[in-house]
C-alpha atoms as a PDB file:
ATOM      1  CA  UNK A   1       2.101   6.111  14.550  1.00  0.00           C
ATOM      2  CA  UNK A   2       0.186   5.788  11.202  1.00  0.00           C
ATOM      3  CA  UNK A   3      -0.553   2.516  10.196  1.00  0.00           C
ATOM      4  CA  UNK A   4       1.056   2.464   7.083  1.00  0.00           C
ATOM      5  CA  UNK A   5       3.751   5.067   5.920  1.00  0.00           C
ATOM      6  CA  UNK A   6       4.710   5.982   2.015  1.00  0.00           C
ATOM      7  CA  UNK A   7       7.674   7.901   1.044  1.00  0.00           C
ATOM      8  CA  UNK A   8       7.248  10.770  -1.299  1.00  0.00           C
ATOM      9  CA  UNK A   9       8.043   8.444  -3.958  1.00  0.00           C
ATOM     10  CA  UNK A  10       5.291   6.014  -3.388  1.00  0.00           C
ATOM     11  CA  UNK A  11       3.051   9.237  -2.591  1.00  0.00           C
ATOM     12  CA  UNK A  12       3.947  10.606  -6.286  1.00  0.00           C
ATOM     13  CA  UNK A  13       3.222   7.197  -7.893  1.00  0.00           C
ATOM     14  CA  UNK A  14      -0.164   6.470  -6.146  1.00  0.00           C
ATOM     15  CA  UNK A  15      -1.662   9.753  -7.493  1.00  0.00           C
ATOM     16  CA  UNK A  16      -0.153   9.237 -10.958  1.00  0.00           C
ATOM     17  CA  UNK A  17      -1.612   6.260 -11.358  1.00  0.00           C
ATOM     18  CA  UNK A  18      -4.938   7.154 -10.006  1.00  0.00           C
ATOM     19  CA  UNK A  19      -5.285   9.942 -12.986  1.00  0.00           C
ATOM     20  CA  UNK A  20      -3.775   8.152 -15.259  1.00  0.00           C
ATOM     21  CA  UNK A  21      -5.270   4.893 -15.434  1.00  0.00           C
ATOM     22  CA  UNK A  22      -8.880   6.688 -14.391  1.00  0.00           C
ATOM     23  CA  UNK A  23      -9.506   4.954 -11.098  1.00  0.00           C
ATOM     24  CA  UNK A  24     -13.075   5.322 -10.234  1.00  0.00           C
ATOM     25  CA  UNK A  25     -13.966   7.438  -7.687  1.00  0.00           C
ATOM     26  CA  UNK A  26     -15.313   5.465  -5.252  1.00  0.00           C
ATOM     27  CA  UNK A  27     -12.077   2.958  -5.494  1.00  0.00           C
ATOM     28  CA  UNK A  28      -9.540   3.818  -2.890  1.00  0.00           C
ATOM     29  CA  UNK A  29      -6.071   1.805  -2.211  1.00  0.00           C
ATOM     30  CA  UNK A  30      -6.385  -1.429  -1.047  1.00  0.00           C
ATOM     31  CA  UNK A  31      -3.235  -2.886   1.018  1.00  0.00           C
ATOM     32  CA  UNK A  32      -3.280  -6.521   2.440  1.00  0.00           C
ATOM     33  CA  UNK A  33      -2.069  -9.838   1.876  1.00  0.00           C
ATOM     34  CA  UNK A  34      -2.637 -12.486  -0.790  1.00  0.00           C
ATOM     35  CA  UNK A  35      -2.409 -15.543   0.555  1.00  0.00           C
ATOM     36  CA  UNK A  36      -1.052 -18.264  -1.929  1.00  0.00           C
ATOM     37  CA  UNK A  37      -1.451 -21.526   0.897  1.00  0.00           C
ATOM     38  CA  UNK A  38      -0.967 -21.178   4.744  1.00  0.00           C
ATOM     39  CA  UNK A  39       2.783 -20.716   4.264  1.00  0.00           C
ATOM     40  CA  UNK A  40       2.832 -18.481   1.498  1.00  0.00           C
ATOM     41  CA  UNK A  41       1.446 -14.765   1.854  1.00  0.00           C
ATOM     42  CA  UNK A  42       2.832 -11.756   0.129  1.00  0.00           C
ATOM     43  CA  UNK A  43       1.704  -7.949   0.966  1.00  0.00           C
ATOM     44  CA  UNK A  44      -0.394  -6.740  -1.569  1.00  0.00           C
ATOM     45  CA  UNK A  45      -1.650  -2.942  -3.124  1.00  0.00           C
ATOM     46  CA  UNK A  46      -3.922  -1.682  -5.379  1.00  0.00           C
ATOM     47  CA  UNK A  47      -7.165   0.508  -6.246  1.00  0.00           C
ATOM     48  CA  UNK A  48     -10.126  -1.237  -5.032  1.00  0.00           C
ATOM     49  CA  UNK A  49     -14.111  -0.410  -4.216  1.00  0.00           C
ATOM     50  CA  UNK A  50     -14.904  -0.692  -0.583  1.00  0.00           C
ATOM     51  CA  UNK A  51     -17.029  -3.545   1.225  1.00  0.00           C
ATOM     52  CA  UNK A  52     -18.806  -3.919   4.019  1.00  0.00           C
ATOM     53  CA  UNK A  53     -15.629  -5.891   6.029  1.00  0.00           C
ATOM     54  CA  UNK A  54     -13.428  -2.911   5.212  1.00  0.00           C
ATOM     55  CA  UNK A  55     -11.993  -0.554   7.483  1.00  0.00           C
ATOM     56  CA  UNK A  56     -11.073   3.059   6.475  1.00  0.00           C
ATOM     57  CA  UNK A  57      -7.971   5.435   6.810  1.00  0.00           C
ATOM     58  CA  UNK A  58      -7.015   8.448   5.260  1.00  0.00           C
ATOM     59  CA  UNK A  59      -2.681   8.178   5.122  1.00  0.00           C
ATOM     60  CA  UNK A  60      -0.900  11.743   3.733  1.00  0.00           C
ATOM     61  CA  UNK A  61      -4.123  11.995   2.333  1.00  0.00           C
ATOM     62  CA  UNK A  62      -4.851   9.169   0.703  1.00  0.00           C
ATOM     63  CA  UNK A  63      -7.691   7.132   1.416  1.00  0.00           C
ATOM     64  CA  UNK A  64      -6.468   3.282   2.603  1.00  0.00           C
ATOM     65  CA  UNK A  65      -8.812   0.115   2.507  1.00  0.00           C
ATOM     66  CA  UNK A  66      -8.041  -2.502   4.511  1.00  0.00           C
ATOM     67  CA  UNK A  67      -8.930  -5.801   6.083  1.00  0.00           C
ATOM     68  CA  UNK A  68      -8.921  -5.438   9.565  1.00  0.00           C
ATOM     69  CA  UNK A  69      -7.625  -9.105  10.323  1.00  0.00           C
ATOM     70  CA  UNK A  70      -5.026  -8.487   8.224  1.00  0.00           C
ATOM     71  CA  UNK A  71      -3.550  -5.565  10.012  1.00  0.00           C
ATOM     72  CA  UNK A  72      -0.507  -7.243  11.722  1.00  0.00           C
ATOM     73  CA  UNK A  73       1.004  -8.274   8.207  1.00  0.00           C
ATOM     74  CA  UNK A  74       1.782  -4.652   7.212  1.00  0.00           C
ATOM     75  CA  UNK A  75       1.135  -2.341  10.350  1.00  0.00           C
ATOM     76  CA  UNK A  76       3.980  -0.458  10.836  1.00  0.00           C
ATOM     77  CA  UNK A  77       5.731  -0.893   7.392  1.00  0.00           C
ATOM     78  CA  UNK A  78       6.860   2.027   4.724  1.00  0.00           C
ATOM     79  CA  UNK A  79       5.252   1.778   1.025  1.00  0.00           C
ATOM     80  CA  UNK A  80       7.782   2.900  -1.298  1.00  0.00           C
ATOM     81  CA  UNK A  81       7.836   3.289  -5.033  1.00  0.00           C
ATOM     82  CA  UNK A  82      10.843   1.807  -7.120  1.00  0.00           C
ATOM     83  CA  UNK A  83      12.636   2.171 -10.247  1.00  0.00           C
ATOM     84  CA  UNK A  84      15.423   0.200 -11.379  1.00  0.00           C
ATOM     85  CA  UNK A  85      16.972  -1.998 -14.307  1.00  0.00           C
ATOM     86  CA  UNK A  86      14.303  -1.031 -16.028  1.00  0.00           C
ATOM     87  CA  UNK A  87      11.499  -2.188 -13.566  1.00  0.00           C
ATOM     88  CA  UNK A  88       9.322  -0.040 -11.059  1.00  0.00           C
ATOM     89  CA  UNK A  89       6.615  -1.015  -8.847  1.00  0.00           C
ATOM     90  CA  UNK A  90       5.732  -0.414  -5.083  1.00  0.00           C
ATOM     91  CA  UNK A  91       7.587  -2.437  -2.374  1.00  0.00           C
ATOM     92  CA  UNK A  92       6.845  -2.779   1.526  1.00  0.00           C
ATOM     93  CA  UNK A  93       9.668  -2.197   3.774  1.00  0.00           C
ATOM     94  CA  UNK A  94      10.089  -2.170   7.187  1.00  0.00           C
ATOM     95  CA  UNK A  95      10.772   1.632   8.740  1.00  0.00           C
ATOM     96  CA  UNK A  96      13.560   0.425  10.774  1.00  0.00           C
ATOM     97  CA  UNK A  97      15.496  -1.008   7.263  1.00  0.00           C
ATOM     98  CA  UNK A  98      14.331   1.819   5.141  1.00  0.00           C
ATOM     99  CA  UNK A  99      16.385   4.302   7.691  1.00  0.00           C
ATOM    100  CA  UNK A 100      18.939   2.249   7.577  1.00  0.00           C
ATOM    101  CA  UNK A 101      19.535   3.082   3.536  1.00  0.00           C
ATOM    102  CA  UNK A 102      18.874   6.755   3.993  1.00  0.00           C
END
């Protein structure tokens, strides 16, 4: 099991973005949490430079940053990228749900 999972949607979007908008080359995609108060956390991704508390993976390859205390918010999920009323963006979801949908 990887640790993460994208679908070829999110896939598609991730290297769009990282030509179009330039993303340095020593950035790779960050996925955590963002932790409002000690209730509040959402799942987070983005293109981010590496530091020392990082841990590495390359996903479909795709290099993934991550916090390793923050595995158990996301382990296990899907990354997919989508479009509708006019919106897009990424969203987590969990494998068993996403399945469900197909």
């Amino acid at each position: 099991m990887h640790l993460i999972e994208f679908t070829p949607a999110a896939k598609e979007a991730i290297v769009h973005f990282q030509n179009t908008l330039k993303i340095p080359t020593d950035y790779f995609l960050r996925v955590g949490i963002k932790q409002k108060n000690s209730q509040d956390k959402g799942l987070l991704i983005g293109f981010d430079a590496k530091n020392d508390k990082d841990k590495a993976a390359n996903i479909d390859g795709i290099e993934v940053i991550y916090q390793a205390g923050q595995i158990f918010f996301f382990a296990g999920m899907v990354i997919d990228f989508q479009e509708q009323n006019g919106r897009s963006g990424f969203k987590f979801v969990e494998k068993s749900k996403l399945i469900q949908t197909q």
